[in-house]
Protein backbone atom coordinates (compact mmCIF):
# COMPACT_ATOMS: atom_id res chain seq x y z
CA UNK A 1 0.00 0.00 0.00
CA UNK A 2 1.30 3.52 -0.84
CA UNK A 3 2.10 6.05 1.82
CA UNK A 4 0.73 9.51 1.08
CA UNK A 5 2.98 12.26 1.67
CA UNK A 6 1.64 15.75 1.81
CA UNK A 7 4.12 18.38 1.63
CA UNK A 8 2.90 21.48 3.67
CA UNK A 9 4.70 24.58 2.87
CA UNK A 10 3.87 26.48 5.93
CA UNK A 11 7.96 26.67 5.92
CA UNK A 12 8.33 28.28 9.79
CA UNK A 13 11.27 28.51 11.56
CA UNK A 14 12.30 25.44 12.85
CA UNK A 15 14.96 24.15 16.04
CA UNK A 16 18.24 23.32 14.36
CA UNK A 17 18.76 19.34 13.92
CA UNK A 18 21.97 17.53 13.57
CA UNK A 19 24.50 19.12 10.51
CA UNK A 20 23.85 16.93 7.33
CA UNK A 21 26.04 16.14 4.19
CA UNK A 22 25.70 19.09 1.54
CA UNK A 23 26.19 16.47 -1.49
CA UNK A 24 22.61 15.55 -3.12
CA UNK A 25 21.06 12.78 -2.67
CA UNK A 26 20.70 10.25 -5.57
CA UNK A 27 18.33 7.85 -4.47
CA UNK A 28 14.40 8.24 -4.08
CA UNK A 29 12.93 10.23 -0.97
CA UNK A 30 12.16 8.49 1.82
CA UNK A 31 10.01 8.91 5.20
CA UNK A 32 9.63 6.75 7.93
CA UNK A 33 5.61 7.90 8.76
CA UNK A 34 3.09 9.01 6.75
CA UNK A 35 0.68 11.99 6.91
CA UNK A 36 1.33 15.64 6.54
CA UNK A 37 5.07 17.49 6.80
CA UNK A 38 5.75 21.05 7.23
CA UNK A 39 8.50 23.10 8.58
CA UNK A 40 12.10 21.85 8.15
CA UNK A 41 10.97 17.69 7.55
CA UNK A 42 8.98 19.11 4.66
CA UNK A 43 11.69 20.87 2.87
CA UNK A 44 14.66 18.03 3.89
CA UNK A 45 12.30 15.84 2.11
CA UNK A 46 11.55 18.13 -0.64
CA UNK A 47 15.04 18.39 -0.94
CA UNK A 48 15.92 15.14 -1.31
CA UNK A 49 13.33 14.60 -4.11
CA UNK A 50 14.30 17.81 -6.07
CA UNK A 51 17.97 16.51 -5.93
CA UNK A 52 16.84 12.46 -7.07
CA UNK A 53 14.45 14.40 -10.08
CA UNK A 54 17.92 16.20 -11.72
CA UNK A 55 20.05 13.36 -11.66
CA UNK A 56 17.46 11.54 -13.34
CA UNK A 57 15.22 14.08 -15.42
CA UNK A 58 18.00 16.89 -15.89
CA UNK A 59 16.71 18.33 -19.13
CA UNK A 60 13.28 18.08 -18.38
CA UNK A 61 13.83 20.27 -15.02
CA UNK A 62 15.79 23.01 -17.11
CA UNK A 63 12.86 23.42 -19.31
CA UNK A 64 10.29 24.03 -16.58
CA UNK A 65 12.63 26.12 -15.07
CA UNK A 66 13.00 27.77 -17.87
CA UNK A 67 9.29 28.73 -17.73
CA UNK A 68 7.70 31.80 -15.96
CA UNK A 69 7.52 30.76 -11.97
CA UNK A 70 3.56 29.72 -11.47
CA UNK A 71 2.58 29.07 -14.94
CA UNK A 72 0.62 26.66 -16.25
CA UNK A 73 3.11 25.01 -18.40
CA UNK A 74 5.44 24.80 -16.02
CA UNK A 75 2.97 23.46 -13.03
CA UNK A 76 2.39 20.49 -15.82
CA UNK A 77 5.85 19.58 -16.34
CA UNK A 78 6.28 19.88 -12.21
CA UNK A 79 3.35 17.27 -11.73
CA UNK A 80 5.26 15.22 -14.59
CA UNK A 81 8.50 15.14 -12.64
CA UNK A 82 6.39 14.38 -9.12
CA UNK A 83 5.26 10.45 -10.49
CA UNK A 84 8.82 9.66 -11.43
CA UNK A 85 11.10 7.10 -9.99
CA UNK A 86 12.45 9.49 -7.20
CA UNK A 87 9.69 8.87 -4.61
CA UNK A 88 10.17 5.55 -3.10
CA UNK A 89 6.30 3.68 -2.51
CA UNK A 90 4.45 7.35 -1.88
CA UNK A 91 2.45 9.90 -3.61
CA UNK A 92 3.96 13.72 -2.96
CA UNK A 93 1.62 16.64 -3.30
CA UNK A 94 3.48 20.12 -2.74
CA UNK A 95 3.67 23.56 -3.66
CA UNK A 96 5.30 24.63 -7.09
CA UNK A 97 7.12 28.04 -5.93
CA UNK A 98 8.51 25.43 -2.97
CA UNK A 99 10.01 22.65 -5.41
CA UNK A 100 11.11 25.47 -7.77
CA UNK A 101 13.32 26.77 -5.03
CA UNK A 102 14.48 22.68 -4.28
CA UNK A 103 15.15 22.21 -7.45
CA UNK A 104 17.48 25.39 -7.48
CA UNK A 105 19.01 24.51 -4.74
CA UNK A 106 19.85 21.06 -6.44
CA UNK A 107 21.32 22.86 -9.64
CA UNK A 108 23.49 24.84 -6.92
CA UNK A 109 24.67 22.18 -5.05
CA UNK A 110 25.48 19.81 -7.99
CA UNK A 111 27.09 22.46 -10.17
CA UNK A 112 28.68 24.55 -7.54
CA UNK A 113 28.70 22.32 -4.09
CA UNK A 114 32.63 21.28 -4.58
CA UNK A 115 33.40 24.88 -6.13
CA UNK A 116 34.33 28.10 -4.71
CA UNK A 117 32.55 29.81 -7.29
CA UNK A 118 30.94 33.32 -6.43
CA UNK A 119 28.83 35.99 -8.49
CA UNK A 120 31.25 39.03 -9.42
CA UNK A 121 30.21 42.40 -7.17
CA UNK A 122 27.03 44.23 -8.65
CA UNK A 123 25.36 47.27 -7.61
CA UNK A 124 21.82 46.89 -5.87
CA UNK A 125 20.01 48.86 -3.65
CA UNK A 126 22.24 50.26 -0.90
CA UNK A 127 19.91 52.56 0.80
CA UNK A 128 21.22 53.81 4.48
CA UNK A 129 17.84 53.95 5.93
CA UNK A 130 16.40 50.32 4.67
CA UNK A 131 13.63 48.70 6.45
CA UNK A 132 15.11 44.83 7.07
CA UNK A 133 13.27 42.50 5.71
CA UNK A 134 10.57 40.18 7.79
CA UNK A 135 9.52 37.06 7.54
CA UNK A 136 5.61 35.77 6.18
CA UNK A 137 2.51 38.93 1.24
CA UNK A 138 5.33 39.82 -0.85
CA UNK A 139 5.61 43.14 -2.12
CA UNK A 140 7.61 43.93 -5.63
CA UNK A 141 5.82 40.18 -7.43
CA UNK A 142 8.74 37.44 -8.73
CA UNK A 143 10.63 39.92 -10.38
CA UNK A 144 10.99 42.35 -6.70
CA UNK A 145 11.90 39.07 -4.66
CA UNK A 146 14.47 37.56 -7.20
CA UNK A 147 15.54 41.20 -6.99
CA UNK A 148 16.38 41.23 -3.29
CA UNK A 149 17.93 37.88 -3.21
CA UNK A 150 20.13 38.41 -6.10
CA UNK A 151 21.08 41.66 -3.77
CA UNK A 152 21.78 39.63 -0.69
CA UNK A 153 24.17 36.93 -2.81
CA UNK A 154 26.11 39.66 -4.01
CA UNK A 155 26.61 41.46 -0.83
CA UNK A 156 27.21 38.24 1.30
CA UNK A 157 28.01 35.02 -1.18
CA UNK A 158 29.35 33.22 1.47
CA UNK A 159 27.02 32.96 3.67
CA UNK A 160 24.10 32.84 1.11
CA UNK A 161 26.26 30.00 -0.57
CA UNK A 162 26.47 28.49 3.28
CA UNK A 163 22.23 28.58 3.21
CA UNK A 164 21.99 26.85 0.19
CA UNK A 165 24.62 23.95 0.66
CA UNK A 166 23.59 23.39 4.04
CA UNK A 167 20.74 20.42 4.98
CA UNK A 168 17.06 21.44 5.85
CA UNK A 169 16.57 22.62 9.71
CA UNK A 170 20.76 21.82 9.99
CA UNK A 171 22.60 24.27 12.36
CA UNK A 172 24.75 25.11 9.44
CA UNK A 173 21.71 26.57 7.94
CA UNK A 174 20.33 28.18 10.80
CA UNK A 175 24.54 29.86 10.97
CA UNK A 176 24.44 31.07 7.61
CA UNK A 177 20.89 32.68 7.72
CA UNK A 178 21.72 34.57 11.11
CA UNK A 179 24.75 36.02 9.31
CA UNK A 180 22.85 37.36 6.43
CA UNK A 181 20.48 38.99 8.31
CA UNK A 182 23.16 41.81 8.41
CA UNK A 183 22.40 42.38 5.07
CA UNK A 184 18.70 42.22 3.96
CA UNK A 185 18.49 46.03 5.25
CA UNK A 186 21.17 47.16 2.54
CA UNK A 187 18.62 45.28 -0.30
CA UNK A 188 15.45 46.95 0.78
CA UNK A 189 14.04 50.10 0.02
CA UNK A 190 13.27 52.66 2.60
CA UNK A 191 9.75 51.56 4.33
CA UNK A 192 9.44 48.57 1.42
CA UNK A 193 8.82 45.36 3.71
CA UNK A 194 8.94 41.77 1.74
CA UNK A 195 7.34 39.16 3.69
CA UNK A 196 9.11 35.35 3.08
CA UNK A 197 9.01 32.36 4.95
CA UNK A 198 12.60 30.81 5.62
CA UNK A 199 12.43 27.82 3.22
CA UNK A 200 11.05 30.33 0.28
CA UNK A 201 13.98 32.79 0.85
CA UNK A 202 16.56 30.34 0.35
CA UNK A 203 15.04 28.74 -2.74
CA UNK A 204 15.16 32.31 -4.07
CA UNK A 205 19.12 32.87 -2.97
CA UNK A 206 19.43 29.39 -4.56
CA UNK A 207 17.89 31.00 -7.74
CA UNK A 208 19.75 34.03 -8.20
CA UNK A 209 23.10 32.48 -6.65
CA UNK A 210 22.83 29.74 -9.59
CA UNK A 211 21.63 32.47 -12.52
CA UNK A 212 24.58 34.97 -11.51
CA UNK A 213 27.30 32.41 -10.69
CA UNK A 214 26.64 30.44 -13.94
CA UNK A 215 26.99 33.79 -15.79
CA UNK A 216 30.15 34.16 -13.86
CA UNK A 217 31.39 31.48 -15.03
CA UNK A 218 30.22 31.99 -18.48
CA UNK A 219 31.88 35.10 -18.53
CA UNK A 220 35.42 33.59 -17.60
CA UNK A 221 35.20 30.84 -20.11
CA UNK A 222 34.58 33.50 -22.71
């Protein structure tokens, strides 16, 4: 009998758990219960999934991703990729924005997860007076958020890198996004608030790190 596993992306804050590897996982998600995740299970298993679905599906991922975030086309190739071979005797039912921000942290860790590799200094928004950024309604749409986290890579790489490598709910994780809140001031307009929860942040610094590091790179091969 199949186990049904919901994936609940009500992604709250969770207590650190034990430091895990930062090399994807090749082999189908697992769970040892059934019912409903949220929090930091939901995304570790999430995770785990996104990782299984590029080693397997590669080219099908880059063409969803490809596609504008939300769209119909690319919420049909998502439920495509979600009855593959990389969910071991379960169904899994989650949110696309979530498992587009999994399956960018995937491309990160399996491109750039051995590799010191870090987008070249930009200018963003450097205000003095910025309102930092909370976390839970989004102001400034897809194109405001990538915005802001391609702001935060480029004015802390290391530690954004840290948030992306690091395992689900690991203290590693919890570490890295302490640090950066330093930053998310400096990428914020005066009085502009932007409302994320912690697992939807990092898929978005997972986004922008991969789109401005592989154009680093790009740009050095050149």
């Amino acid at each position: 009998m199949k186990t049904i596993v919901a994936i609940l992306l009500a992604l709250a804050v969770a207590a650190p758990v034990t430091a895990q590897s930062i090399i994807p996982h090749e082999g189908p998600a697992t769970t040892d219960r059934e019912g409903k995740f949220s929090g930091d299970l939901a995304r570790k298993v999430m995770d785990q999934f996104a990782a299984c679905v590029l080693d397997h599906r590669r080219k099908l991922v880059l063409e969803a991703l490809a596609m504008p975030s939300g769209s119909p086309e690319q919420n049909e190739i998502f439920g495509m990729l979600a009855k593959t071979e990389c969910i071991a005797s379960a169904e899994m039912h989650f949110n696309g924005p979530a498992f587009r921000g999994s399956l960018y942290k995937a491309l990160v860790r399996k491109q750039f997860g051995r590799k010191d590799v870090f987008p070249a200094p930009a200018p963003g928004v450097d205000t003095q007076q910025a309102t930092p950024v909370e976390v839970g309604t989004t102001s400034g749409g897809e194109a405001g958020r990538l915005k802001f986290a391609s702001c935060v890579v480029h004015k802390d790489p290391k530690h954004a890198r840290d948030a992306i490598l690091s395992a689900a709910g690991s203290q590693p994780e919890s570490d890295a996004m302490a640090a950066l809140g330093s930053v998310y001031g400096q990428c914020l307009y005066q009085d502009e608030t932007l409302r994320l929860s912690k697992g939807g942040l990092i898929g978005l610094l997972a986004e922008a790190y991969y789109r401005d590091a592989s154009a680093s790179a790009g740009n050095r091969n050149d």
